[in-house]
N, C-alpha and C. Protein backbone atom coordinates (compact mmCIF):
# COMPACT_ATOMS: atom_id res chain seq x y z
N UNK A 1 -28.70 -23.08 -10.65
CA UNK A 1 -27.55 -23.91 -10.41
C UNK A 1 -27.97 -25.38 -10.44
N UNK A 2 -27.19 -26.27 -11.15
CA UNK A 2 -27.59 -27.58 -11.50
C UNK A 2 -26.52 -28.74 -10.68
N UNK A 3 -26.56 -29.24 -10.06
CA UNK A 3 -25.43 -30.25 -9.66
C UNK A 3 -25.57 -31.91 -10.32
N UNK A 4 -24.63 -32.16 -10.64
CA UNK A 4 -24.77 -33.52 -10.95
C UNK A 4 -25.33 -34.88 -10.19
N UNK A 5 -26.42 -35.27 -10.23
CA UNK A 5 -27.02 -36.25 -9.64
C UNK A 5 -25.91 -37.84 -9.48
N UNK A 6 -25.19 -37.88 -11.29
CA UNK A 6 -24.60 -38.81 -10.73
C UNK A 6 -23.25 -38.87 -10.31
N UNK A 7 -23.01 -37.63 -9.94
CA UNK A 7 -21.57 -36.77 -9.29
C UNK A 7 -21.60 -37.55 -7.98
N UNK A 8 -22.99 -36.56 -7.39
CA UNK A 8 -23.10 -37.30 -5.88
C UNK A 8 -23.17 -38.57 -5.58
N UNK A 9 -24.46 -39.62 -6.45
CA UNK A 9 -24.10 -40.76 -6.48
C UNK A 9 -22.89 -41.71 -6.55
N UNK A 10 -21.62 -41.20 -7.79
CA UNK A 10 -20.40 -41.55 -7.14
C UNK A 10 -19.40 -41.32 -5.97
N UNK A 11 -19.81 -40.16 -5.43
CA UNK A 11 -19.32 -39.96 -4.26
C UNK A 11 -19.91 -40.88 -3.34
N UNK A 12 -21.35 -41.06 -2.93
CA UNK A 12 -21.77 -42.09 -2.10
C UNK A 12 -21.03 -43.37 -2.20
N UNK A 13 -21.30 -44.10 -3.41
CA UNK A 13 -20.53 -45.20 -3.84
C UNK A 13 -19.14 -45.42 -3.21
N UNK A 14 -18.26 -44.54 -3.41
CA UNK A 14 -16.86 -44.30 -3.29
C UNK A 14 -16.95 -44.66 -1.74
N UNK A 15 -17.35 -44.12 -1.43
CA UNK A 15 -17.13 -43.75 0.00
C UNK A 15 -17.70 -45.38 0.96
N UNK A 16 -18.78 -45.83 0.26
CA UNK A 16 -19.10 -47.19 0.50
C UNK A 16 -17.82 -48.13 -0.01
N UNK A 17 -17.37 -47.62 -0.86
CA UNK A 17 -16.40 -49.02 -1.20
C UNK A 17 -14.67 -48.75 -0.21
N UNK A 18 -14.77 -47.31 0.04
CA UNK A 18 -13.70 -47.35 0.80
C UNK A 18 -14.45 -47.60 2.55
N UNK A 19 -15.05 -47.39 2.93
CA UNK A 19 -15.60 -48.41 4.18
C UNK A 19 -15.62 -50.05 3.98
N UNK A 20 -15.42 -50.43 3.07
CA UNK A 20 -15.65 -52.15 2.57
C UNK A 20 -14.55 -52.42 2.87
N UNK A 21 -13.23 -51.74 2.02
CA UNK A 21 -12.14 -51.94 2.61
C UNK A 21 -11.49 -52.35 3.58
N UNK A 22 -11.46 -51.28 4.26
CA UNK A 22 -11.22 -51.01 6.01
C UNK A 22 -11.43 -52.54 6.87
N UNK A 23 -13.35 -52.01 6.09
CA UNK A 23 -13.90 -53.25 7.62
C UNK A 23 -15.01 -54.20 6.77
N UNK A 24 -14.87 -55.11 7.46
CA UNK A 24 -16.06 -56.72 7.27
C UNK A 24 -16.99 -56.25 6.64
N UNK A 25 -17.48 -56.69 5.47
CA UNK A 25 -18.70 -56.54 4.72
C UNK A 25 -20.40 -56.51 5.30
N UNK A 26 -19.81 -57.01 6.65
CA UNK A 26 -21.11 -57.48 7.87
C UNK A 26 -20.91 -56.40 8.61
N UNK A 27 -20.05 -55.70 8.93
CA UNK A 27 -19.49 -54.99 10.10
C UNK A 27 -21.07 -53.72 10.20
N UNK A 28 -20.95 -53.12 11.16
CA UNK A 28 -22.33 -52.21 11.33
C UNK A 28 -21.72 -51.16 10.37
N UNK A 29 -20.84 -50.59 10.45
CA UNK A 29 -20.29 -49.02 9.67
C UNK A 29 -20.64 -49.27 7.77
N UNK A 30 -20.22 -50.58 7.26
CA UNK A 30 -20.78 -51.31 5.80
C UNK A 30 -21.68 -51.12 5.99
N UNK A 31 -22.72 -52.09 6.78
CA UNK A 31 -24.20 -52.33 6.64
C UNK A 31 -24.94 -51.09 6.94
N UNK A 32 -24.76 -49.47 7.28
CA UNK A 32 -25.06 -48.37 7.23
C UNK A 32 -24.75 -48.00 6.20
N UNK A 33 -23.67 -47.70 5.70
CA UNK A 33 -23.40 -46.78 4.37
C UNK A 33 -24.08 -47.86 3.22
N UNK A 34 -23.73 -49.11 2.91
CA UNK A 34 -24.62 -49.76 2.46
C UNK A 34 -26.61 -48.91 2.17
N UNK A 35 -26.95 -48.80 3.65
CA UNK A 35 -28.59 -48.76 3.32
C UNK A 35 -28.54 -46.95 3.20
N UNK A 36 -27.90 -46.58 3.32
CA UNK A 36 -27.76 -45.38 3.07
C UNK A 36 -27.59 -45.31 1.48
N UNK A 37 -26.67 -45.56 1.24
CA UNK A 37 -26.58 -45.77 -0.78
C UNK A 37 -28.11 -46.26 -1.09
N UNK A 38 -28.91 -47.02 -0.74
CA UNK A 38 -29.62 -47.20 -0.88
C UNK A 38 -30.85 -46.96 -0.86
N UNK A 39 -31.01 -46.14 0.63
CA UNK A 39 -31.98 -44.66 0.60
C UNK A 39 -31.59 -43.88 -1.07
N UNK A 40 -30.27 -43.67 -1.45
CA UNK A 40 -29.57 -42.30 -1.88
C UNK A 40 -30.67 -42.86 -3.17
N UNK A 41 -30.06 -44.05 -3.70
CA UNK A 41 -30.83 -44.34 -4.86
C UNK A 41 -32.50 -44.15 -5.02
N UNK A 42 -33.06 -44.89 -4.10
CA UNK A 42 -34.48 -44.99 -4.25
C UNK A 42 -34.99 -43.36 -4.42
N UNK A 43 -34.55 -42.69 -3.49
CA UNK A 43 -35.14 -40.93 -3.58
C UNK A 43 -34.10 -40.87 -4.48
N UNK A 44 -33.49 -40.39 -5.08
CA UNK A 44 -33.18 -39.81 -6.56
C UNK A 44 -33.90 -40.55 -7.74
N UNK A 45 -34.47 -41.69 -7.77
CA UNK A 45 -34.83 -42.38 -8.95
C UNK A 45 -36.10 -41.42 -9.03
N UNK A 46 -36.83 -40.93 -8.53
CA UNK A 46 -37.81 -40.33 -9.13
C UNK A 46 -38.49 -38.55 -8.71
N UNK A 47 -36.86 -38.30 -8.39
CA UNK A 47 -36.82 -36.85 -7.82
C UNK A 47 -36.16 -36.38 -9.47
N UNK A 48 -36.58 -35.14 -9.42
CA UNK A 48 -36.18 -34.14 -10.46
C UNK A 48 -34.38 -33.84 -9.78
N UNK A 49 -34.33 -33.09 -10.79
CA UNK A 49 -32.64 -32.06 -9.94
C UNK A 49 -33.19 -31.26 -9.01
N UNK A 50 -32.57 -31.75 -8.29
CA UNK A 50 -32.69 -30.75 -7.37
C UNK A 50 -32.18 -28.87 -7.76
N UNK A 51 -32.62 -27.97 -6.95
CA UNK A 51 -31.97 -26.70 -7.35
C UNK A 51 -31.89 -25.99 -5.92
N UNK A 52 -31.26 -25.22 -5.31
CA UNK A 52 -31.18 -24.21 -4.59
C UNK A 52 -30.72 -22.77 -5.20
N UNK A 53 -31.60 -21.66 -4.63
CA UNK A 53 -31.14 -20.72 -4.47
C UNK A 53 -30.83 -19.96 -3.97
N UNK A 54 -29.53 -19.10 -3.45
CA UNK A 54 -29.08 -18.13 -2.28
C UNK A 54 -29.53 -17.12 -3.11
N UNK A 55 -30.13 -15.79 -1.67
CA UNK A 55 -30.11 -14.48 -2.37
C UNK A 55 -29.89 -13.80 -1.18
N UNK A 56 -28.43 -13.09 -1.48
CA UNK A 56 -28.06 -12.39 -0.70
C UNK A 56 -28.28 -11.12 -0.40
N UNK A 57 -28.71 -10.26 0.73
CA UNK A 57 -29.02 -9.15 0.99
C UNK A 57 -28.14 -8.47 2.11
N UNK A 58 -27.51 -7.29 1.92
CA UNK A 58 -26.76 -6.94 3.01
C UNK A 58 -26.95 -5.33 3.03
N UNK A 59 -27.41 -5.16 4.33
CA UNK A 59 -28.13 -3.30 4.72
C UNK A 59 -27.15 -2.92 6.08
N UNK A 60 -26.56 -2.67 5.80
CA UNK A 60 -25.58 -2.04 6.39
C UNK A 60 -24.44 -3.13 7.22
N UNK A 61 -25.11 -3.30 8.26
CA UNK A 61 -23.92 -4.64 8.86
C UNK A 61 -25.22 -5.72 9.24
N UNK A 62 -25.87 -5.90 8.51
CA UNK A 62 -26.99 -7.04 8.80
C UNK A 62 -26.91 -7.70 7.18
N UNK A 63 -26.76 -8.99 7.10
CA UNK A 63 -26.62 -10.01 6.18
C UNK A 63 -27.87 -10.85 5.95
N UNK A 64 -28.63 -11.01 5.08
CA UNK A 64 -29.93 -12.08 5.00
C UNK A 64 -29.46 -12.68 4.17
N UNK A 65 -29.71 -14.03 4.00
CA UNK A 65 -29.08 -14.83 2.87
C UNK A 65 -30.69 -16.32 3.45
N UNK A 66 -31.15 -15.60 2.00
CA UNK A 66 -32.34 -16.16 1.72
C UNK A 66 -32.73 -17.33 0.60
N UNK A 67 -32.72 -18.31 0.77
CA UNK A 67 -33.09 -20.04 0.26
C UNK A 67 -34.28 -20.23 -0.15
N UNK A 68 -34.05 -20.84 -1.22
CA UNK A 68 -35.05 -21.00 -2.14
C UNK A 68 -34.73 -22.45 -2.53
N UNK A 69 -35.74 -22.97 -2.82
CA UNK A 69 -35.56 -24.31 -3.69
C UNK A 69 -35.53 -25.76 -2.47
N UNK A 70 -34.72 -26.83 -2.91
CA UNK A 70 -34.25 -27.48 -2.33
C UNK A 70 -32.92 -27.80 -1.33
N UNK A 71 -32.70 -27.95 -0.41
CA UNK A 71 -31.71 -28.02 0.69
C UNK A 71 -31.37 -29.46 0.62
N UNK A 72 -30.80 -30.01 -0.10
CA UNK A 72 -30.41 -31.92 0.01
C UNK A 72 -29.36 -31.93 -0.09
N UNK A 73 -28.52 -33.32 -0.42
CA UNK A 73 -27.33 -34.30 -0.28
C UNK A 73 -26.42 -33.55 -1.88
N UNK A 74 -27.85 -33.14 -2.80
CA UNK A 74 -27.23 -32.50 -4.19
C UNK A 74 -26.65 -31.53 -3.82
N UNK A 75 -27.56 -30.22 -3.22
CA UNK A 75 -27.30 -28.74 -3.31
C UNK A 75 -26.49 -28.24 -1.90
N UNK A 76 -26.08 -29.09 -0.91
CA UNK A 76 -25.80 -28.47 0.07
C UNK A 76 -24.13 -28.17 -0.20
N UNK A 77 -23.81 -28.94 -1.23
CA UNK A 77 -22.24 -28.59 -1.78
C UNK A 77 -22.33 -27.27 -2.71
N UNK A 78 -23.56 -26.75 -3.27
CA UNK A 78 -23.43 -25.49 -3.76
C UNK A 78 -24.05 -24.42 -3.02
N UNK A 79 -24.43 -24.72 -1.55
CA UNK A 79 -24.27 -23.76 -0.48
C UNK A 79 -23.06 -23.83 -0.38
N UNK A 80 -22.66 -24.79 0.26
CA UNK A 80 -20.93 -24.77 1.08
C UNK A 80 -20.18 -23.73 0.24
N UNK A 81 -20.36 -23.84 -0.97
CA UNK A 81 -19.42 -23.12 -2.08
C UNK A 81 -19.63 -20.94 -2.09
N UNK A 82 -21.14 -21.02 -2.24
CA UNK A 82 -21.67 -20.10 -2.38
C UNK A 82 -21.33 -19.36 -1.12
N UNK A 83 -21.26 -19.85 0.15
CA UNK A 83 -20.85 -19.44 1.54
C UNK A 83 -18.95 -19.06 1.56
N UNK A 84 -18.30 -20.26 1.01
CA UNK A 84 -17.01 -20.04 1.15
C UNK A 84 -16.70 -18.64 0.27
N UNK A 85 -17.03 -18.78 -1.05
CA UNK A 85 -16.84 -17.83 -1.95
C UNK A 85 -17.21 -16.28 -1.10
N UNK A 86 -18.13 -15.79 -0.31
CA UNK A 86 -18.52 -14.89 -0.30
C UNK A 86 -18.54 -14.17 1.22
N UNK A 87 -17.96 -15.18 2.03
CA UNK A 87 -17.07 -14.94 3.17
C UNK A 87 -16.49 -14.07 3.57
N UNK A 88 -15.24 -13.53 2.33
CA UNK A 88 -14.52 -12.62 2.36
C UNK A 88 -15.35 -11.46 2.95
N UNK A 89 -16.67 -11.22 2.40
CA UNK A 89 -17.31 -10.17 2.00
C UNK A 89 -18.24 -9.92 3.38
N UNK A 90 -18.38 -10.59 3.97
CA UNK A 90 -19.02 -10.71 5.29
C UNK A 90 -18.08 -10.12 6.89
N UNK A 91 -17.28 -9.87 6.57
CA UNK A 91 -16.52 -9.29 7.82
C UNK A 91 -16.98 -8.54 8.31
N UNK A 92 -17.73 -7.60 8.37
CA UNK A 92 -18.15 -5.96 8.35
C UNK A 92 -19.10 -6.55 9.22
N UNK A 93 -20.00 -7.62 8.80
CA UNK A 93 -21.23 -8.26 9.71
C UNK A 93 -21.48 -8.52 10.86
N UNK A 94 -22.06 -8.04 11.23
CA UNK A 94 -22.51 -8.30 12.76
C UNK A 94 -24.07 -9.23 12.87
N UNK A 95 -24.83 -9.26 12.18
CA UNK A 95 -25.80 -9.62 12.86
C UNK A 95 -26.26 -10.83 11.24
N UNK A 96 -26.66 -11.20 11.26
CA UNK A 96 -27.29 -12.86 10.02
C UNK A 96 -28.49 -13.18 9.93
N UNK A 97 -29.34 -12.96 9.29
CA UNK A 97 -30.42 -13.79 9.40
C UNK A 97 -30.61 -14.88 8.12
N UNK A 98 -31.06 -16.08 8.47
CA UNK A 98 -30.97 -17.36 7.42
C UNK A 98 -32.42 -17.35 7.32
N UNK A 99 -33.03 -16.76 6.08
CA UNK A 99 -34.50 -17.10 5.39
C UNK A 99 -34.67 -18.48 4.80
N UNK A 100 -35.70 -19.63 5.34
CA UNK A 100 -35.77 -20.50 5.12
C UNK A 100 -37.32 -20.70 4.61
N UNK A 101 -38.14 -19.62 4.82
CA UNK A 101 -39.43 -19.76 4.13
C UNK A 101 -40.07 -20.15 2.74
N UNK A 102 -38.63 -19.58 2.14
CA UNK A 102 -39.06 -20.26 0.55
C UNK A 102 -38.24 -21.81 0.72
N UNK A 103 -38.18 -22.10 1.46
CA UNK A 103 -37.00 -23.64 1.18
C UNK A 103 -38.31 -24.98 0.93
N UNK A 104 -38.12 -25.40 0.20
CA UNK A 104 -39.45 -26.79 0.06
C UNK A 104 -39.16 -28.09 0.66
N UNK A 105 -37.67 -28.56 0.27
CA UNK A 105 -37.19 -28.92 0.81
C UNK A 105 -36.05 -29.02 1.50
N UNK A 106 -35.88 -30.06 2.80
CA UNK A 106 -34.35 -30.39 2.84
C UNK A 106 -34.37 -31.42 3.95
N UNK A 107 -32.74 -31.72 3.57
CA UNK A 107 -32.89 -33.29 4.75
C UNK A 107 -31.42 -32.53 5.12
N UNK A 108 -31.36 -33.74 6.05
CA UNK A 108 -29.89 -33.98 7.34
C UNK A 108 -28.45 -32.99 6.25
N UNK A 109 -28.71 -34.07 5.21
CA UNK A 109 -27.47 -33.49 4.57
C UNK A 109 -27.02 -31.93 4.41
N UNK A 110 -28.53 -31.01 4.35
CA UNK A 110 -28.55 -29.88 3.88
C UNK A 110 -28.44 -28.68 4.96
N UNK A 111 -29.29 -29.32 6.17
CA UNK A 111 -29.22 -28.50 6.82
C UNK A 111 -27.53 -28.64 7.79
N UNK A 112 -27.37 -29.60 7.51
CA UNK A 112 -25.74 -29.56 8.48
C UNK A 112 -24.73 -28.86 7.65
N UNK A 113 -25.33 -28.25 6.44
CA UNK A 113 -24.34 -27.05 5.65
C UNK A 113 -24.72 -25.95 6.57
N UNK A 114 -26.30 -25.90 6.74
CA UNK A 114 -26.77 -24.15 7.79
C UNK A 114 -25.80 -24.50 8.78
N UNK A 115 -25.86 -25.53 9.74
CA UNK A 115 -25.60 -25.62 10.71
C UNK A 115 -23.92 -25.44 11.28
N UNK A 116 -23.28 -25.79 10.33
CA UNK A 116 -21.96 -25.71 10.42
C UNK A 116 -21.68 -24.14 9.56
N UNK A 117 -22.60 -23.28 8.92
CA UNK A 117 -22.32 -22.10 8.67
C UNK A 117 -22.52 -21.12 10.02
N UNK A 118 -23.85 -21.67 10.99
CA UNK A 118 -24.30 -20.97 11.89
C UNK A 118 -22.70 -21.13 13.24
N UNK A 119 -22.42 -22.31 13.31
CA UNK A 119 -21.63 -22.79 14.11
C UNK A 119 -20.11 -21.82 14.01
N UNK A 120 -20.13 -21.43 12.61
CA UNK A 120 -18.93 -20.73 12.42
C UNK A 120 -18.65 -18.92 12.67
N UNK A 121 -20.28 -18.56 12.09
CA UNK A 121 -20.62 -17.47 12.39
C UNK A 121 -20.95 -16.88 13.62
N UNK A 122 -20.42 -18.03 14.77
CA UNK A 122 -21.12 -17.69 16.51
C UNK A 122 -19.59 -17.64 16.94
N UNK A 123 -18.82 -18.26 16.56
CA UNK A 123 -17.52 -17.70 16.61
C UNK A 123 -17.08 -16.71 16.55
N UNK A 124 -17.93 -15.98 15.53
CA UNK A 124 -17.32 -14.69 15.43
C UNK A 124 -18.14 -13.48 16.31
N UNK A 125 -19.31 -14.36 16.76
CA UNK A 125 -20.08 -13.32 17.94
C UNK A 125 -20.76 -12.89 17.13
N UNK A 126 -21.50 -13.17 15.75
CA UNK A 126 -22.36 -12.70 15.28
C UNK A 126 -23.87 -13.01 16.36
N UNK A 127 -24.88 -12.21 16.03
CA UNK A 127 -26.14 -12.97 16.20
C UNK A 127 -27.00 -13.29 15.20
N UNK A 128 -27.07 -14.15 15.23
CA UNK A 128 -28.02 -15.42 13.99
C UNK A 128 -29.19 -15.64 14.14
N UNK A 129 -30.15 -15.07 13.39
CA UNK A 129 -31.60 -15.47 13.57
C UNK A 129 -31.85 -16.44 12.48
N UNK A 130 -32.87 -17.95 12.29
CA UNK A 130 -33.65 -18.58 11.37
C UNK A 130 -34.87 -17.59 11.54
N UNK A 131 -35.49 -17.60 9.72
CA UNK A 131 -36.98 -17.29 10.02
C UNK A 131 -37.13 -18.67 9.19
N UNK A 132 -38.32 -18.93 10.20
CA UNK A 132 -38.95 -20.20 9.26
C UNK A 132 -40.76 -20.54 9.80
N UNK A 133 -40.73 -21.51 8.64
CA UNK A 133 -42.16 -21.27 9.39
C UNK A 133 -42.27 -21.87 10.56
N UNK A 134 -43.51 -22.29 11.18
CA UNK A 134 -43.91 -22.87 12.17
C UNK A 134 -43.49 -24.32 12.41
N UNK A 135 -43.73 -25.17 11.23
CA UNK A 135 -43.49 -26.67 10.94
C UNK A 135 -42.25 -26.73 10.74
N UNK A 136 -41.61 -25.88 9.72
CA UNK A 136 -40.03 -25.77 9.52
C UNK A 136 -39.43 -26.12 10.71
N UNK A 137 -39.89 -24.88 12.04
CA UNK A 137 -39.09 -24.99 13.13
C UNK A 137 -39.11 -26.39 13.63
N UNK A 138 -40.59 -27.12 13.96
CA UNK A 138 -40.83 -28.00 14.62
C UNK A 138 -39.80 -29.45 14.04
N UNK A 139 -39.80 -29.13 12.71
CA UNK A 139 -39.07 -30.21 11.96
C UNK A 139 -37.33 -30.13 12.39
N UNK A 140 -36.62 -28.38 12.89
CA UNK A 140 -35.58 -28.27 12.61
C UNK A 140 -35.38 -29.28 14.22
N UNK A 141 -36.54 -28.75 15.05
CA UNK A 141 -36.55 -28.72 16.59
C UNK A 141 -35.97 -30.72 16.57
N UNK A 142 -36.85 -31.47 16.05
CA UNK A 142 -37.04 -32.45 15.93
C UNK A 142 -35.22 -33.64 15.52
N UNK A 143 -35.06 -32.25 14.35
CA UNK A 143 -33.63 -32.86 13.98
C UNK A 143 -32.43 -32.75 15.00
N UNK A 144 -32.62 -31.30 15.82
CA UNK A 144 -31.65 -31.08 17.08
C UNK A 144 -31.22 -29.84 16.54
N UNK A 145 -31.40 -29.11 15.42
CA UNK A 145 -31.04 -27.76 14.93
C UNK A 145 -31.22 -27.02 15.88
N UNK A 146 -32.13 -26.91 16.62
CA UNK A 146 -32.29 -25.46 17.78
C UNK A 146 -31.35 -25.68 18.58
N UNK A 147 -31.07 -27.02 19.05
CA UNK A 147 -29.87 -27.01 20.00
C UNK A 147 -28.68 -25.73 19.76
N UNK A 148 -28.28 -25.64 18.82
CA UNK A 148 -27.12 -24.92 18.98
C UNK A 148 -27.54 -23.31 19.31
N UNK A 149 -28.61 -22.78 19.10
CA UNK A 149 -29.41 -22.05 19.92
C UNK A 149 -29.00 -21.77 21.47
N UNK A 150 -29.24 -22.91 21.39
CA UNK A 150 -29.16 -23.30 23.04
C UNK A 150 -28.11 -23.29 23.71
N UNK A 151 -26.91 -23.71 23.29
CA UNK A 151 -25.73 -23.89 23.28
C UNK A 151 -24.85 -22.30 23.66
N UNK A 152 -25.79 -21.51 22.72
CA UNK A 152 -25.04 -20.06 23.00
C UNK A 152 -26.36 -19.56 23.77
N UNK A 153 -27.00 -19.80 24.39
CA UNK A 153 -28.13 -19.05 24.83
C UNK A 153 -28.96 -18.05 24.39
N UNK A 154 -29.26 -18.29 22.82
CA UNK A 154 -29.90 -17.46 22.18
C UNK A 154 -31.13 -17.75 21.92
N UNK A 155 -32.11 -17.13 21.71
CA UNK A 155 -33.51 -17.32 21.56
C UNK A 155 -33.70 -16.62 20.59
N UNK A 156 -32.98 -16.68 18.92
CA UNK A 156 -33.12 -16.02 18.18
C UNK A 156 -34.27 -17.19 16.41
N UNK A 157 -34.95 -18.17 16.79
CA UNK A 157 -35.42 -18.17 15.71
C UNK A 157 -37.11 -17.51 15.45
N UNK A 158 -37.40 -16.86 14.71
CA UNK A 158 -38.60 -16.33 14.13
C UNK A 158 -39.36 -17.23 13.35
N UNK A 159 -40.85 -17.15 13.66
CA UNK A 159 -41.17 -18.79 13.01
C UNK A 159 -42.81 -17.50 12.26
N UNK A 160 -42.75 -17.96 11.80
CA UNK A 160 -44.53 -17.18 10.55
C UNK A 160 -45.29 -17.92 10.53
């Protein structure tokens, strides 16, 4: 799966010029999305495409949906998609586990696709395990990802 690099880039843009609008070119909310466009650029100028891959596994009422590739600002819109699409098909589920061991990378953008998938799936009283590695975790720990862990009182991530 390929996403358009300068898809997203106009979306960033857009979204900077409708904050310009609104408010003062000085204002803090500009001067963020501003250096943010600007992060966006510098890491894409010499990043490849990004790619993700889902691979879904489902053994009776247990769901693994296992990541591969990159998790960024590109691919987390062809999770969102890959998740909505296949939803339907998940009712029966009771229990989730999110394989993150093959993932190489990912930032803020990517994982707040897991996170708002996990957030939705605790609604339904599933139980949700991450496997990830050791550093993975420490990195997710770092971003505030385990929190929601916490939140439901689960002690469900597996780290290798």
């Amino acid at each position: 799966m390929f996403f358009s690099l300068s898809e997203s880039y106009q979306r960033k843009k857009d979204e900077l010029f409708e904050s310009a609008k609104n408010t003062p070119l000085t204002s803090q909310v500009t001067v963020s999305h501003s250096q943010q466009l600007d992060h966006f650029i510098n890491h894409f100028q010499n990043k490849k495409d990004s790619e993700i891959y889902v691979i879904e596994m489902i053994d009776k009422q247990t769901l693994t949906l296992k990541l591969e590739g990159q998790l960024d600002l590109v691919t987390a819109s062809q999770l969102d998609h890959f998740i909505q699409e296949n939803k339907p098909h998940w009712l029966e589920v009771d229990k989730l586990y999110i394989d993150l061991l093959d993932l190489h990378f990912f930032d803020t953008s990517g994982i707040k696709s897991i996170v708002t998938f996990m957030e939705e799936m605790k609604k339904r009283s599933l139980s949700i395990s991450l496997i990830t590695t050791k550093r993975t975790f420490e990195i997710l720990d770092i971003m505030g990802v385990t929190d929601i862990f916490n939140n439901y009182n689960d002690e469900t991530f597996h780290t290798i």
